[in-house]
N, C-alpha and C. Protein backbone atom coordinates (compact mmCIF):
# COMPACT_ATOMS: atom_id res chain seq x y z
N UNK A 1 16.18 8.33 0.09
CA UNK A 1 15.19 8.48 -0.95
C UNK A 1 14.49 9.81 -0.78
N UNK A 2 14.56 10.79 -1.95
CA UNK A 2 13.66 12.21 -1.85
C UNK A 2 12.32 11.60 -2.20
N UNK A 3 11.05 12.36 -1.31
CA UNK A 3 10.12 12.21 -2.27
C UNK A 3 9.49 13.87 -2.33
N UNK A 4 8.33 13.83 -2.26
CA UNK A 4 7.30 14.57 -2.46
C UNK A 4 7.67 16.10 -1.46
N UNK A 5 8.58 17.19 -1.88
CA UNK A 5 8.95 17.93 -0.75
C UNK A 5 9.84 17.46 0.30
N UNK A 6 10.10 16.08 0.08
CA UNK A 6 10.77 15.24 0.86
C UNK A 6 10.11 14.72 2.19
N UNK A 7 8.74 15.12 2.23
CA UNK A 7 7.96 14.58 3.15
C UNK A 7 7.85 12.75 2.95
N UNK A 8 7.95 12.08 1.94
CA UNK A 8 8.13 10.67 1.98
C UNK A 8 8.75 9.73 3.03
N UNK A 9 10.21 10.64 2.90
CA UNK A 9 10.86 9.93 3.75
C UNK A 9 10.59 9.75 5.29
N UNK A 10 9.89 10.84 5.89
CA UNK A 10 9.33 11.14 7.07
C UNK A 10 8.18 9.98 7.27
N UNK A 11 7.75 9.56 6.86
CA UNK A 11 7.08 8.54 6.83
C UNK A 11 6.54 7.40 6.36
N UNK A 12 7.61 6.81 5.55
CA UNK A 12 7.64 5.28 5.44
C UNK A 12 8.05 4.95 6.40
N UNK A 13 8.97 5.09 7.69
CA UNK A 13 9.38 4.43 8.31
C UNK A 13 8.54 3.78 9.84
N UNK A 14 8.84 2.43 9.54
CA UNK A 14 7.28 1.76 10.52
C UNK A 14 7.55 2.47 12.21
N UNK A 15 8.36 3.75 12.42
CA UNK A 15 8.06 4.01 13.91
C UNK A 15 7.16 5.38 13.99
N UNK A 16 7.07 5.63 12.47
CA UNK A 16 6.12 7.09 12.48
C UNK A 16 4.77 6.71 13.16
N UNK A 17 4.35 7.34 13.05
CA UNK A 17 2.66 7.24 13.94
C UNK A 17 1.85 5.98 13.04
N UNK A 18 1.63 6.58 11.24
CA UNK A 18 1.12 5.99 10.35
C UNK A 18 1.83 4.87 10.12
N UNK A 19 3.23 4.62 10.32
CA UNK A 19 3.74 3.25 10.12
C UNK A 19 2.82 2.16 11.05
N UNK A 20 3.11 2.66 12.49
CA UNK A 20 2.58 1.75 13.55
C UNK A 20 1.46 1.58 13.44
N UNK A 21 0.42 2.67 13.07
CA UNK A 21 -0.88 2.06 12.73
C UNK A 21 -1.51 1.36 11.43
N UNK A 22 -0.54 1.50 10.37
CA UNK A 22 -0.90 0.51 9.50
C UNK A 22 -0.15 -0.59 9.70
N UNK A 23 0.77 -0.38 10.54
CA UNK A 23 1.67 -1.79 10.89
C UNK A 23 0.49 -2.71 11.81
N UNK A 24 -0.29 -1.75 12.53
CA UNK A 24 -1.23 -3.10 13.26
C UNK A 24 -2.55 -3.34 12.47
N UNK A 25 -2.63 -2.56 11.82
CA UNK A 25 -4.00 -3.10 10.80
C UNK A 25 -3.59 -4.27 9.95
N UNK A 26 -2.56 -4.13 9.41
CA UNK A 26 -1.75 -5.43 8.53
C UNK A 26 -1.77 -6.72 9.39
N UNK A 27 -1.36 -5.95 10.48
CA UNK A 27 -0.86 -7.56 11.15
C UNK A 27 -2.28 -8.33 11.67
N UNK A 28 -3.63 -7.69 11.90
CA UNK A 28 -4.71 -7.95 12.24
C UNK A 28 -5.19 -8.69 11.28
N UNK A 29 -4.44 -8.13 10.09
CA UNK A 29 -5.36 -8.90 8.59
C UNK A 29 -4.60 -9.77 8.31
N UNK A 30 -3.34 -9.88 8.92
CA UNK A 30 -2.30 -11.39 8.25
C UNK A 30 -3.15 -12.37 9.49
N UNK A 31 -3.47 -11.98 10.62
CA UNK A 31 -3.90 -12.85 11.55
C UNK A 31 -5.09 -13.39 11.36
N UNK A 32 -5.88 -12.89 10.59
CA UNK A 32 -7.16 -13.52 10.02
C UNK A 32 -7.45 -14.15 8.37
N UNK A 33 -6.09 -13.88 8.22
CA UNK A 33 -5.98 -13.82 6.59
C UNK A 33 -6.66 -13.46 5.68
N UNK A 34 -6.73 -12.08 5.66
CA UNK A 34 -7.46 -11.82 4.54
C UNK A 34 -6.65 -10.29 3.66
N UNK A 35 -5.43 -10.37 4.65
CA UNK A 35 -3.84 -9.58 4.19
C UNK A 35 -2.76 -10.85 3.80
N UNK A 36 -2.25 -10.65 2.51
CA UNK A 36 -1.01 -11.23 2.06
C UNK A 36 -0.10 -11.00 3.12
N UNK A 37 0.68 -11.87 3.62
CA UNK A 37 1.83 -12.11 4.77
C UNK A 37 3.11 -11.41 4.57
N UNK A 38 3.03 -11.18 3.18
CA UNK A 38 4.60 -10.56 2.70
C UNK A 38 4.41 -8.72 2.28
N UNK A 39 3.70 -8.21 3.04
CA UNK A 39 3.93 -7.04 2.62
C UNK A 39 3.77 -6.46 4.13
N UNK A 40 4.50 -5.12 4.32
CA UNK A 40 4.65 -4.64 5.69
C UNK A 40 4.05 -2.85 5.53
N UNK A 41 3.73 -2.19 6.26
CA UNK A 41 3.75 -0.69 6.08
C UNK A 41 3.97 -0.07 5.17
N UNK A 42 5.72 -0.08 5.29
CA UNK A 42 6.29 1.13 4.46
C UNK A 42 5.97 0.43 2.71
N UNK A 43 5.90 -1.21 2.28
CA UNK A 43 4.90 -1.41 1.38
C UNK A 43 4.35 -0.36 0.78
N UNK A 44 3.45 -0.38 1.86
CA UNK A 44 2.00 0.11 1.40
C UNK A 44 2.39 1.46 1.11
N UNK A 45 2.60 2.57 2.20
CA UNK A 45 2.87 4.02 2.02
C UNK A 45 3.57 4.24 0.86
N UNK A 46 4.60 3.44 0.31
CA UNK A 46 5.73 3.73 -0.72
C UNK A 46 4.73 3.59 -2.04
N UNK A 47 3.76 2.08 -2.37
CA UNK A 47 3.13 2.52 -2.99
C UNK A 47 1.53 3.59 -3.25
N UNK A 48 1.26 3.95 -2.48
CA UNK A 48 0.13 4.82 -2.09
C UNK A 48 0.97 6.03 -2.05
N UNK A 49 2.08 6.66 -2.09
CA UNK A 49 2.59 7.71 -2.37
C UNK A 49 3.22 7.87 -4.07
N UNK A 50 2.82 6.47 -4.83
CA UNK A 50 3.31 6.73 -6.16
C UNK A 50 2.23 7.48 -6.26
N UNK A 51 0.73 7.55 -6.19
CA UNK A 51 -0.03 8.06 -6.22
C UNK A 51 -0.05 9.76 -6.83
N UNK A 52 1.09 10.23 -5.96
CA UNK A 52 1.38 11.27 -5.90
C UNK A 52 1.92 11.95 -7.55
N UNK A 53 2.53 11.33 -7.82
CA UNK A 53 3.04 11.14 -9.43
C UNK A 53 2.21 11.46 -10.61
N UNK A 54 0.94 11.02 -10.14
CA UNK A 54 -0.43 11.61 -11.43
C UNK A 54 -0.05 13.18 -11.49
N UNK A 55 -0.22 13.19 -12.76
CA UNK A 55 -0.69 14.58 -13.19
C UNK A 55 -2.07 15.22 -13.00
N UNK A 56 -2.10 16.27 -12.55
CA UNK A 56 -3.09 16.55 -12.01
C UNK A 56 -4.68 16.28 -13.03
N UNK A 57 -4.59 16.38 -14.16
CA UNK A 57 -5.46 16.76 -14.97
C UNK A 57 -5.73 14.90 -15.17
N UNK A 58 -4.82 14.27 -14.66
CA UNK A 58 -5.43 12.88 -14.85
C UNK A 58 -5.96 12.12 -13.86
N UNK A 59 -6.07 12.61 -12.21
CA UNK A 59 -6.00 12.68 -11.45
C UNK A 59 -7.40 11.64 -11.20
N UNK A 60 -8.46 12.79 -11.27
CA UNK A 60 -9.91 11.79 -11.40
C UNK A 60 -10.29 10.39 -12.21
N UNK A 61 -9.26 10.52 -13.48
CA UNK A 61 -9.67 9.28 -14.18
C UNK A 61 -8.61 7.89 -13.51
N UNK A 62 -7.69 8.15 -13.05
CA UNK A 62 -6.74 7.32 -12.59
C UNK A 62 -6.99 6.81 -11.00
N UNK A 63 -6.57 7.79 -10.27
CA UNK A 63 -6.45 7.77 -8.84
C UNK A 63 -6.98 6.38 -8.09
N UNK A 64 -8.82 6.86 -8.47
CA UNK A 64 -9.34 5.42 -7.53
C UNK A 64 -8.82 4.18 -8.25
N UNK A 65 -9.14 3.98 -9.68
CA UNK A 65 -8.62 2.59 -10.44
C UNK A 65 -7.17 2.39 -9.24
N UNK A 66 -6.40 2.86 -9.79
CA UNK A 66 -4.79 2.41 -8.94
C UNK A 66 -4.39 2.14 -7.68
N UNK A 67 -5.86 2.84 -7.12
CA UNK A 67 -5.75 2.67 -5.19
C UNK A 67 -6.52 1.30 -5.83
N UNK A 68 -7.42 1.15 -6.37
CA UNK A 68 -8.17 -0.27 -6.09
C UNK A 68 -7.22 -1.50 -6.30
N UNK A 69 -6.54 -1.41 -7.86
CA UNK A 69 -5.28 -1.93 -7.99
C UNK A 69 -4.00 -2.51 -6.74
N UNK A 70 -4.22 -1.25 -5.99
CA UNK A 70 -3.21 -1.93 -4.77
C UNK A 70 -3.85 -1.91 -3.68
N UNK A 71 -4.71 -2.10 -3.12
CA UNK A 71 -5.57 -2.81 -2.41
C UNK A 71 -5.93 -4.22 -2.95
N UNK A 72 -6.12 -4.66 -4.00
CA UNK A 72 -6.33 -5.88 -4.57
C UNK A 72 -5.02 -6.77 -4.18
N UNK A 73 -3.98 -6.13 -4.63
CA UNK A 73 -2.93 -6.43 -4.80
C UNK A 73 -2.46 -7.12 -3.11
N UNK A 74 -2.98 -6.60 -1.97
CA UNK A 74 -3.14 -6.80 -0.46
C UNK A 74 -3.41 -7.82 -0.24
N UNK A 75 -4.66 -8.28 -0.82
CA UNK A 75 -5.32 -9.19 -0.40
C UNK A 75 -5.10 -10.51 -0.43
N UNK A 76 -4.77 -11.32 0.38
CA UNK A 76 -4.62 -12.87 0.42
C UNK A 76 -4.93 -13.73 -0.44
N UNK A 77 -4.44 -14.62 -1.04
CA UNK A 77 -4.65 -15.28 -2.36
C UNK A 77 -5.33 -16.59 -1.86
N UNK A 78 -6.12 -17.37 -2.33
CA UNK A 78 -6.83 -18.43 -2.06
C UNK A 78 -5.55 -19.50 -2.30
N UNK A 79 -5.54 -20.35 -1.09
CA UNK A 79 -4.52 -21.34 -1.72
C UNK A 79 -4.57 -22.47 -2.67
N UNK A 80 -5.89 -22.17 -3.06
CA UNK A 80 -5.89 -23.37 -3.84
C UNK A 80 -6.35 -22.25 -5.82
N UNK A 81 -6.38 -21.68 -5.64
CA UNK A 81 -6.14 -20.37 -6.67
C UNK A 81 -4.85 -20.30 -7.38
N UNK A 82 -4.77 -20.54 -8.41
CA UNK A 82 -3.55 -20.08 -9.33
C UNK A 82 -3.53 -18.88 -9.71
N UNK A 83 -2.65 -17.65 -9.84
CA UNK A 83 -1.85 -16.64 -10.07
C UNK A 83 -2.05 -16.87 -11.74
N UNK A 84 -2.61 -15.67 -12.31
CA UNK A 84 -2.77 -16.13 -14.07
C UNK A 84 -0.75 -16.12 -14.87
N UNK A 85 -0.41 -16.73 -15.50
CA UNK A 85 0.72 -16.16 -15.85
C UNK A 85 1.40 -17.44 -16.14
């Protein structure tokens, strides 16, 4: 997979520095549950590098909405909570 200069590929993979340390922040938050169980690192980086994709001039109006978006998206679902759909 190319990404960004091709720096992407350099680090999705969970033995980079940033893999391992979001690999143990995840696993801290699956252990207390308040991280969804099914998502791992490179997850996260792959989407937090779509990021990258804004056009610049849209940059401010988008950016935080879409990080909040997938941060939401992280978070552990109540089990007794239905999923709208």
């Amino acid at each position: 997979m190319a990404g960004v200069n091709g720096k992407v590929v350099a680090i999705t993979g969970a033995s980079s520095g940033i893999g391992e340390a979001l690999t143990g922040l995840l696993d801290a938050g699956k252990a207390d549950g308040t991280i969804r169980p099914d998502v791992d690192a490179r997850d996260v980086i792959l989407l937090i590098g779509y990021l990258t994709r804004l056009e610049q001039g849209e940059w401010d109006a988008r950016a935080r909405h879409l990080l909040q978006v997938i941060l939401d998206g992280l978070r552990a679902r109540d089990r007794g909570r239905r999923d709208p759909g």
